[in-house]
C-alpha atoms as a PDB file:
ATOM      1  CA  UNK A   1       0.000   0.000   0.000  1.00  0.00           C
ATOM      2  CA  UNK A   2       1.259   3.466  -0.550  1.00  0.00           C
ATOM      3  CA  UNK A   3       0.512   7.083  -0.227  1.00  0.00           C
ATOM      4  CA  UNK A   4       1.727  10.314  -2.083  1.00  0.00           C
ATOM      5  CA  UNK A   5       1.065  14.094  -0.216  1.00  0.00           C
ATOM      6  CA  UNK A   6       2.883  17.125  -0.495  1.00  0.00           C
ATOM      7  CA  UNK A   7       3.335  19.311   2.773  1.00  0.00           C
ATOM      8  CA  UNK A   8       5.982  22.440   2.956  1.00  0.00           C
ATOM      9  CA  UNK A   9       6.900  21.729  -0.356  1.00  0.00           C
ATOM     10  CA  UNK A  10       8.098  18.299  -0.457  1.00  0.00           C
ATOM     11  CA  UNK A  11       6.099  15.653  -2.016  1.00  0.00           C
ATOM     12  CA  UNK A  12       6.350  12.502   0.220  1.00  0.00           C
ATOM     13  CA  UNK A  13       5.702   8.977  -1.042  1.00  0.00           C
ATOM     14  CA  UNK A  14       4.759   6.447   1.778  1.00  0.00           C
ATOM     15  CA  UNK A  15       5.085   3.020   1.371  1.00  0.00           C
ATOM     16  CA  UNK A  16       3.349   0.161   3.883  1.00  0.00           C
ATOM     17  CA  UNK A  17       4.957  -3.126   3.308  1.00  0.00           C
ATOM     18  CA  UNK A  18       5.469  -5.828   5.466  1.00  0.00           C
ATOM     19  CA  UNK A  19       8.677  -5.025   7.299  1.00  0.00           C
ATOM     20  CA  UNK A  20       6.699  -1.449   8.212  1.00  0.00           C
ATOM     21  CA  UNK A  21       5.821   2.128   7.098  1.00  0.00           C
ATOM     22  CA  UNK A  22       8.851   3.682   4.527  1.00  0.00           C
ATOM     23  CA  UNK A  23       8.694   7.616   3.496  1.00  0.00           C
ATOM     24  CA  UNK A  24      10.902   9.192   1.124  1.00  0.00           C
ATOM     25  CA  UNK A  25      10.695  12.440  -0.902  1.00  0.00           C
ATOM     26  CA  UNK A  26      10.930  13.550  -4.178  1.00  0.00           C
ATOM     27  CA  UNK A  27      13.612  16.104  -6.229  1.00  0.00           C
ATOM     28  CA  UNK A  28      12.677  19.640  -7.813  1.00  0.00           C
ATOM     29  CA  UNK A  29      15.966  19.296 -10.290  1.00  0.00           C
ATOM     30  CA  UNK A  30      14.254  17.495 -12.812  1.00  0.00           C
ATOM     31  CA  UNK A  31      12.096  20.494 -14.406  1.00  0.00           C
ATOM     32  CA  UNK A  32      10.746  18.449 -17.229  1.00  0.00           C
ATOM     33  CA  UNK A  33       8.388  16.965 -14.438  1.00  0.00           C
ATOM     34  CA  UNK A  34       6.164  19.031 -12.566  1.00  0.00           C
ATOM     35  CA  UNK A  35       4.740  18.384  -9.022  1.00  0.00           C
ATOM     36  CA  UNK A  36       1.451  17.138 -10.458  1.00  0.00           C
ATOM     37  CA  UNK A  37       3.263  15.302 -13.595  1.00  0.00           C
ATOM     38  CA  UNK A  38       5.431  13.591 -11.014  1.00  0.00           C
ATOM     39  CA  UNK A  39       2.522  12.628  -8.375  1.00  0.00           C
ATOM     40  CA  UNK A  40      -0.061  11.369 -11.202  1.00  0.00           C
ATOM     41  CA  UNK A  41       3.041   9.184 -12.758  1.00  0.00           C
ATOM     42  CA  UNK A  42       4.181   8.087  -9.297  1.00  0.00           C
ATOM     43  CA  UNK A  43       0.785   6.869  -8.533  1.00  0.00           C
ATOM     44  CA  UNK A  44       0.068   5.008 -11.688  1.00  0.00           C
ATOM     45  CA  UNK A  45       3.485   3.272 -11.890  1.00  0.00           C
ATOM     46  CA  UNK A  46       3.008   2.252  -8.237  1.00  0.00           C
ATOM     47  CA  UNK A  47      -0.441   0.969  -9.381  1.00  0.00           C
ATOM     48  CA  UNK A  48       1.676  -2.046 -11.117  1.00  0.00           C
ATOM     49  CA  UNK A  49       3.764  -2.910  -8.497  1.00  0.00           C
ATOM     50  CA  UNK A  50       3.027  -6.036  -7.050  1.00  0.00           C
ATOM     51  CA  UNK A  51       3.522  -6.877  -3.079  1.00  0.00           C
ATOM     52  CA  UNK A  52       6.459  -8.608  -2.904  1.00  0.00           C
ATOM     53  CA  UNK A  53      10.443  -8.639  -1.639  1.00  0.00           C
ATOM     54  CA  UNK A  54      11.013  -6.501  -4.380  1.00  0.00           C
ATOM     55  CA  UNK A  55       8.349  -4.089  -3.477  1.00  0.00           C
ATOM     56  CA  UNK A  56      10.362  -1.436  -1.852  1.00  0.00           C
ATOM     57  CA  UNK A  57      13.440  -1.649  -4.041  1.00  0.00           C
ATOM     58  CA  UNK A  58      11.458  -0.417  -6.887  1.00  0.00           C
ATOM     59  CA  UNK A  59       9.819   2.153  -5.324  1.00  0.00           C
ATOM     60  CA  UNK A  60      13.217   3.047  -4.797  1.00  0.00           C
ATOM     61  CA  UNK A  61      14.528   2.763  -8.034  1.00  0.00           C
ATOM     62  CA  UNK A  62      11.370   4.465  -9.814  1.00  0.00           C
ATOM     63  CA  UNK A  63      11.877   7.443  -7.219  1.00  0.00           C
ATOM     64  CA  UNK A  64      15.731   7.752  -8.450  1.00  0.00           C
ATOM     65  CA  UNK A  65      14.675   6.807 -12.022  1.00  0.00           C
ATOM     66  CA  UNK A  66      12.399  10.517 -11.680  1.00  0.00           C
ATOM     67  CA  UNK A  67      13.628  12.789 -10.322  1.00  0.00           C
ATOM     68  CA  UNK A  68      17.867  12.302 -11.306  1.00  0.00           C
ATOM     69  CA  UNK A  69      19.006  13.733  -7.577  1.00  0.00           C
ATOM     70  CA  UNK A  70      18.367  14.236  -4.128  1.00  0.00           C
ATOM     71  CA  UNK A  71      16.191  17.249  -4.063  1.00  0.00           C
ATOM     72  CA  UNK A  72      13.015  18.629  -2.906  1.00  0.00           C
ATOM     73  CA  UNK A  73       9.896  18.926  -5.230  1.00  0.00           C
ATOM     74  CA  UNK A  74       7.957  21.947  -5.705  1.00  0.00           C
ATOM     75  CA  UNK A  75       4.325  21.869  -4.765  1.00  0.00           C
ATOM     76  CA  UNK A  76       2.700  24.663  -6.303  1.00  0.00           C
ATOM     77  CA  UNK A  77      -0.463  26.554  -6.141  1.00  0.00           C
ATOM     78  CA  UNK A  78      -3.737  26.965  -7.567  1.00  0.00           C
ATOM     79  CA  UNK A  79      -2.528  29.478 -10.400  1.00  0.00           C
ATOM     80  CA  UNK A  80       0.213  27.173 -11.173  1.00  0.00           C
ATOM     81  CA  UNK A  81      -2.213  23.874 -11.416  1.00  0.00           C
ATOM     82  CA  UNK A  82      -4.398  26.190 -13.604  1.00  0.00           C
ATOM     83  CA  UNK A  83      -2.414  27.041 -16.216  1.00  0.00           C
ATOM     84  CA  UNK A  84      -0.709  23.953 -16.436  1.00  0.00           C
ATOM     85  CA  UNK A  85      -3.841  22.104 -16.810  1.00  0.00           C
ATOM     86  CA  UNK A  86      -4.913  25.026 -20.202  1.00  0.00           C
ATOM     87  CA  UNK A  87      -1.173  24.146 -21.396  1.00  0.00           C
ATOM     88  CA  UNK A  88      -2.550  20.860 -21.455  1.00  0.00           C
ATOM     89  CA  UNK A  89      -5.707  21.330 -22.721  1.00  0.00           C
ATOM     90  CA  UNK A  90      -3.631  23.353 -25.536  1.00  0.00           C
ATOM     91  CA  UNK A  91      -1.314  21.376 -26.344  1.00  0.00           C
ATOM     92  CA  UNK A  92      -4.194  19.302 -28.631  1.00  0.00           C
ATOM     93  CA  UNK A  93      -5.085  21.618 -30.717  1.00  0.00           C
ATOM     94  CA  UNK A  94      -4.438  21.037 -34.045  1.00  0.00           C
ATOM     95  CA  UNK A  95      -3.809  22.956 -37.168  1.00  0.00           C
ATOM     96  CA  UNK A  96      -6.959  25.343 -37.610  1.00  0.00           C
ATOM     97  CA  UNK A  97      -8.262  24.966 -33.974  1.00  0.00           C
ATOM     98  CA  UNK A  98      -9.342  28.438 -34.533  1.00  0.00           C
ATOM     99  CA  UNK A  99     -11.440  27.944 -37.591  1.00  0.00           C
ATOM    100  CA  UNK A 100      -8.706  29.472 -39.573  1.00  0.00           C
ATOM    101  CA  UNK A 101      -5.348  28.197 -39.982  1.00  0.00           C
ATOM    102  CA  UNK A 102      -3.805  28.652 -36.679  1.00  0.00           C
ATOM    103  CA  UNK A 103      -1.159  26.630 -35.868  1.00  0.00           C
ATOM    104  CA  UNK A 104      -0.507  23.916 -33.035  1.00  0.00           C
ATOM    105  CA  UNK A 105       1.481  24.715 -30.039  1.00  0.00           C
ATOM    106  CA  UNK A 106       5.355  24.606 -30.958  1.00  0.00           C
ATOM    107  CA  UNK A 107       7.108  22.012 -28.951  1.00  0.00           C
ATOM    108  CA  UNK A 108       9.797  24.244 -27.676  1.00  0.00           C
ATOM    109  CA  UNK A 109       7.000  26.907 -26.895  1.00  0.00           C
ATOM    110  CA  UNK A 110       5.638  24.560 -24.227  1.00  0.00           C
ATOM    111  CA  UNK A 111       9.538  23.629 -23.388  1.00  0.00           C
ATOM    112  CA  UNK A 112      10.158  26.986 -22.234  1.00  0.00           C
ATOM    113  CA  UNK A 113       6.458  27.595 -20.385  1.00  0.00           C
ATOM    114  CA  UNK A 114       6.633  25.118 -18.742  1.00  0.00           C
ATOM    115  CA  UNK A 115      10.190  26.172 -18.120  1.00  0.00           C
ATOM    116  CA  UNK A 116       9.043  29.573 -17.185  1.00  0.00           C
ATOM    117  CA  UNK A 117       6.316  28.047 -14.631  1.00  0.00           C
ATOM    118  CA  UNK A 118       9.503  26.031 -13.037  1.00  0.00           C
ATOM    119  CA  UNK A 119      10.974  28.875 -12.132  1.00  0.00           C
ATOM    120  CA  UNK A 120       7.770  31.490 -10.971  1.00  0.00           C
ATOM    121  CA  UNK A 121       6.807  31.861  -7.708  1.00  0.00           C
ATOM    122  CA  UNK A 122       2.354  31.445  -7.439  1.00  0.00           C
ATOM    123  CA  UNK A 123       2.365  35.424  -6.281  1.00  0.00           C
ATOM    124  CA  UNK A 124       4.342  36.184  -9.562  1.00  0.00           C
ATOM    125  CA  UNK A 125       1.732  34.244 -11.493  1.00  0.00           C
ATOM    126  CA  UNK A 126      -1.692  35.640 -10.260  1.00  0.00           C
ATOM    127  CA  UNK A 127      -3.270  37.695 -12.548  1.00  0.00           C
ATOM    128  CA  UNK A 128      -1.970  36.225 -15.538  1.00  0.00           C
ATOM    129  CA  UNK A 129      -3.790  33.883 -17.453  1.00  0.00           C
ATOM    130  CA  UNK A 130      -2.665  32.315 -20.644  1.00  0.00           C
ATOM    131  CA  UNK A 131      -4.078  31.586 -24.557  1.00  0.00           C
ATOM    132  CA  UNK A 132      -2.478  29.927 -27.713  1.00  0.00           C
ATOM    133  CA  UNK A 133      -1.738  32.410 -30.546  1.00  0.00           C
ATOM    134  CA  UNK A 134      -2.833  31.700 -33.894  1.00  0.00           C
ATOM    135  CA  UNK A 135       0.982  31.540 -34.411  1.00  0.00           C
ATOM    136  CA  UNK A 136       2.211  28.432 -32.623  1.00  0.00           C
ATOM    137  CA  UNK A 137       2.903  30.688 -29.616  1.00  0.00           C
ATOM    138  CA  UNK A 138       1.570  31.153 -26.021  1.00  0.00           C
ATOM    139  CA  UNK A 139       0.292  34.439 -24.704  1.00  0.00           C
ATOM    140  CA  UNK A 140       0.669  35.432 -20.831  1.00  0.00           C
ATOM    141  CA  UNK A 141      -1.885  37.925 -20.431  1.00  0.00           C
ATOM    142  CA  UNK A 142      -2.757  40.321 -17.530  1.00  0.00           C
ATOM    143  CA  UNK A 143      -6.216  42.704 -17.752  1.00  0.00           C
ATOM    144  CA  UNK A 144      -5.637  44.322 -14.954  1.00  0.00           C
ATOM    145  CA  UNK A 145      -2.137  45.587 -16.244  1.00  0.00           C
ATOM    146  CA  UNK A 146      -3.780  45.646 -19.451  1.00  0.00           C
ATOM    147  CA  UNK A 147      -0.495  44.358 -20.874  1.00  0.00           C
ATOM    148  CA  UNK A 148       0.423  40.976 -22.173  1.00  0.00           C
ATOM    149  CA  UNK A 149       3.891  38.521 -23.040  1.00  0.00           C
ATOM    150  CA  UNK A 150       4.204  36.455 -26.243  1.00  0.00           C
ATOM    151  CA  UNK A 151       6.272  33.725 -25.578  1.00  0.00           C
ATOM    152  CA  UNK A 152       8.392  31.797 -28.512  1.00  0.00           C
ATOM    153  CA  UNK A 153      10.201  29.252 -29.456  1.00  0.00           C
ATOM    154  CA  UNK A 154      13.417  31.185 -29.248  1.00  0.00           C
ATOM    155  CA  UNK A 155      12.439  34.577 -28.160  1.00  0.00           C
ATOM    156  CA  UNK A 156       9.556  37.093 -26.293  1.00  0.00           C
ATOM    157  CA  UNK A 157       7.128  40.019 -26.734  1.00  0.00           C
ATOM    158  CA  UNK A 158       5.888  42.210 -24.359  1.00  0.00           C
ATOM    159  CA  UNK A 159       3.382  45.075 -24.289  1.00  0.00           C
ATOM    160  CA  UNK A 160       1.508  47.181 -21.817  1.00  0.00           C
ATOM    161  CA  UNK A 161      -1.288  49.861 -22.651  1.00  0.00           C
ATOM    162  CA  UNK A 162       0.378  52.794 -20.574  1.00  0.00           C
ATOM    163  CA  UNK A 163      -2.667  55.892 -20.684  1.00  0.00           C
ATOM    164  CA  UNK A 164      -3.752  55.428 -24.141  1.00  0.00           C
ATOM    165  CA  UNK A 165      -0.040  54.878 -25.867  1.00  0.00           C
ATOM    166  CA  UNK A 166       0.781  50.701 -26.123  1.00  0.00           C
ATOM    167  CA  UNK A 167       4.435  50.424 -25.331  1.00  0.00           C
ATOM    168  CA  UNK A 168       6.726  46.542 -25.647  1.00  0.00           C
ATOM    169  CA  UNK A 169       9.450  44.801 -27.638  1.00  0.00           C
ATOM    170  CA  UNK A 170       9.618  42.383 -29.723  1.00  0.00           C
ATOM    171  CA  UNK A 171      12.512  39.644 -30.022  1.00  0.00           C
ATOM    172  CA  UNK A 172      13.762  39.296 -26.966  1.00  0.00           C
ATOM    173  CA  UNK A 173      15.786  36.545 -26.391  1.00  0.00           C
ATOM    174  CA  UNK A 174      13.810  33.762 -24.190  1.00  0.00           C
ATOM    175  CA  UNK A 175      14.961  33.099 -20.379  1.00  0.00           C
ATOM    176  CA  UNK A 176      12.578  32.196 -17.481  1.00  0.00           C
ATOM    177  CA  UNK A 177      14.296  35.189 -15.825  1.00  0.00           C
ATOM    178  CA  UNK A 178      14.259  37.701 -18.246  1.00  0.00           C
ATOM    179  CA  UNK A 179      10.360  36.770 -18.787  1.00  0.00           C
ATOM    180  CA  UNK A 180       9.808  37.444 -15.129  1.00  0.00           C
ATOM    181  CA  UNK A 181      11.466  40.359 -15.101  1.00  0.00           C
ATOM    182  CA  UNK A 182       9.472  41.408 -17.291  1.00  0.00           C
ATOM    183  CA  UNK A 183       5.885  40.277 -15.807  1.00  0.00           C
ATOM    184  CA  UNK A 184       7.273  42.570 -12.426  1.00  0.00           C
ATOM    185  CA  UNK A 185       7.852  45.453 -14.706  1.00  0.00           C
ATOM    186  CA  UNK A 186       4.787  45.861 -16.515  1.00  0.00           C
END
């Protein structure tokens, strides 16, 4: 038997076998897995583990076999879970979702949200909600800053309606910390 909660965040995987009650916890360094991925994967390759001697040496080695070090995983919020899940939801669009001819979701586009969502805190993130662009892209928007970020495969927009003038950039180069930088200062 097992069970998989997050508290302070760590996510904590608890095993009950028969030599007793086993906890370990989880890494943040892998950030191609999120908390959620790594919980909903945990729990369905745990689901085909049998009870046995071997039991708790796969658990083990599935653990390692995740998260590559000896870290702590990230449990984040509500705004976090939110947009992951639209990512998600986006990521199966296909070509013309839109009616039109809008494009799919580039691959490296999600590669650096997600990226991007690694790296925010939830307090940076409220406010913002995000859409696919007819482009391939993803937009970070903000209504109550009235401004918005266009995030790339290899680069970033910006604007903010300032008054009545819209100021931005276009093609700057893509970093999780250069986008948040950017979602303080507009």
């Amino acid at each position: 038997m097992f069970n998989v909660w997050g508290l302070g965040g760590k996510i904590f995987l608890e095993t009950f076998g028969s030599f007793g009650i086993y906890s370990y916890f989880c890494s943040e360094n892998n950030n191609d897995m999120t908390a959620i991925e790594l919980n909903s994967q945990l729990l369905r390759e745990l689901s085909y583990i049998s009870d046995n001697e071997s039991y708790l040496q796969k658990t083990l080695d599935f653990i390692k076999k995740l998260t590559k070090s000896n870290g702590v995983a990230n449990v984040k919020g509500p705004v976090y879970t939110e947009m992951l899940e639209r990512l998600s939801d986006y990521q199966e669009f296909e070509r013309g979702w839109d009616g039109d001819d809008a494009l799919p979701l580039n691959k490296q586009v999600v590669k650096n949200f997600k990226n991007l969502l690694q790296k925010c805190r939830e307090s940076e993130l409220k406010g913002w909600t995000i859409f696919p662009a007819a482009n391939g892209t993803l937009l970070l928007q903000n209504k109550e800053r009235k401004s918005g970020i266009n995030i790339g495969s290899n680069g970033y927009s910006y604007y903010a309606i300032i008054g009545h003038e819209v100021k931005g950039e276009n093609n700057l180069k893509f970093s999780p910390k250069s986008v948040i930088e950017t979602m303080k200062m507009i």
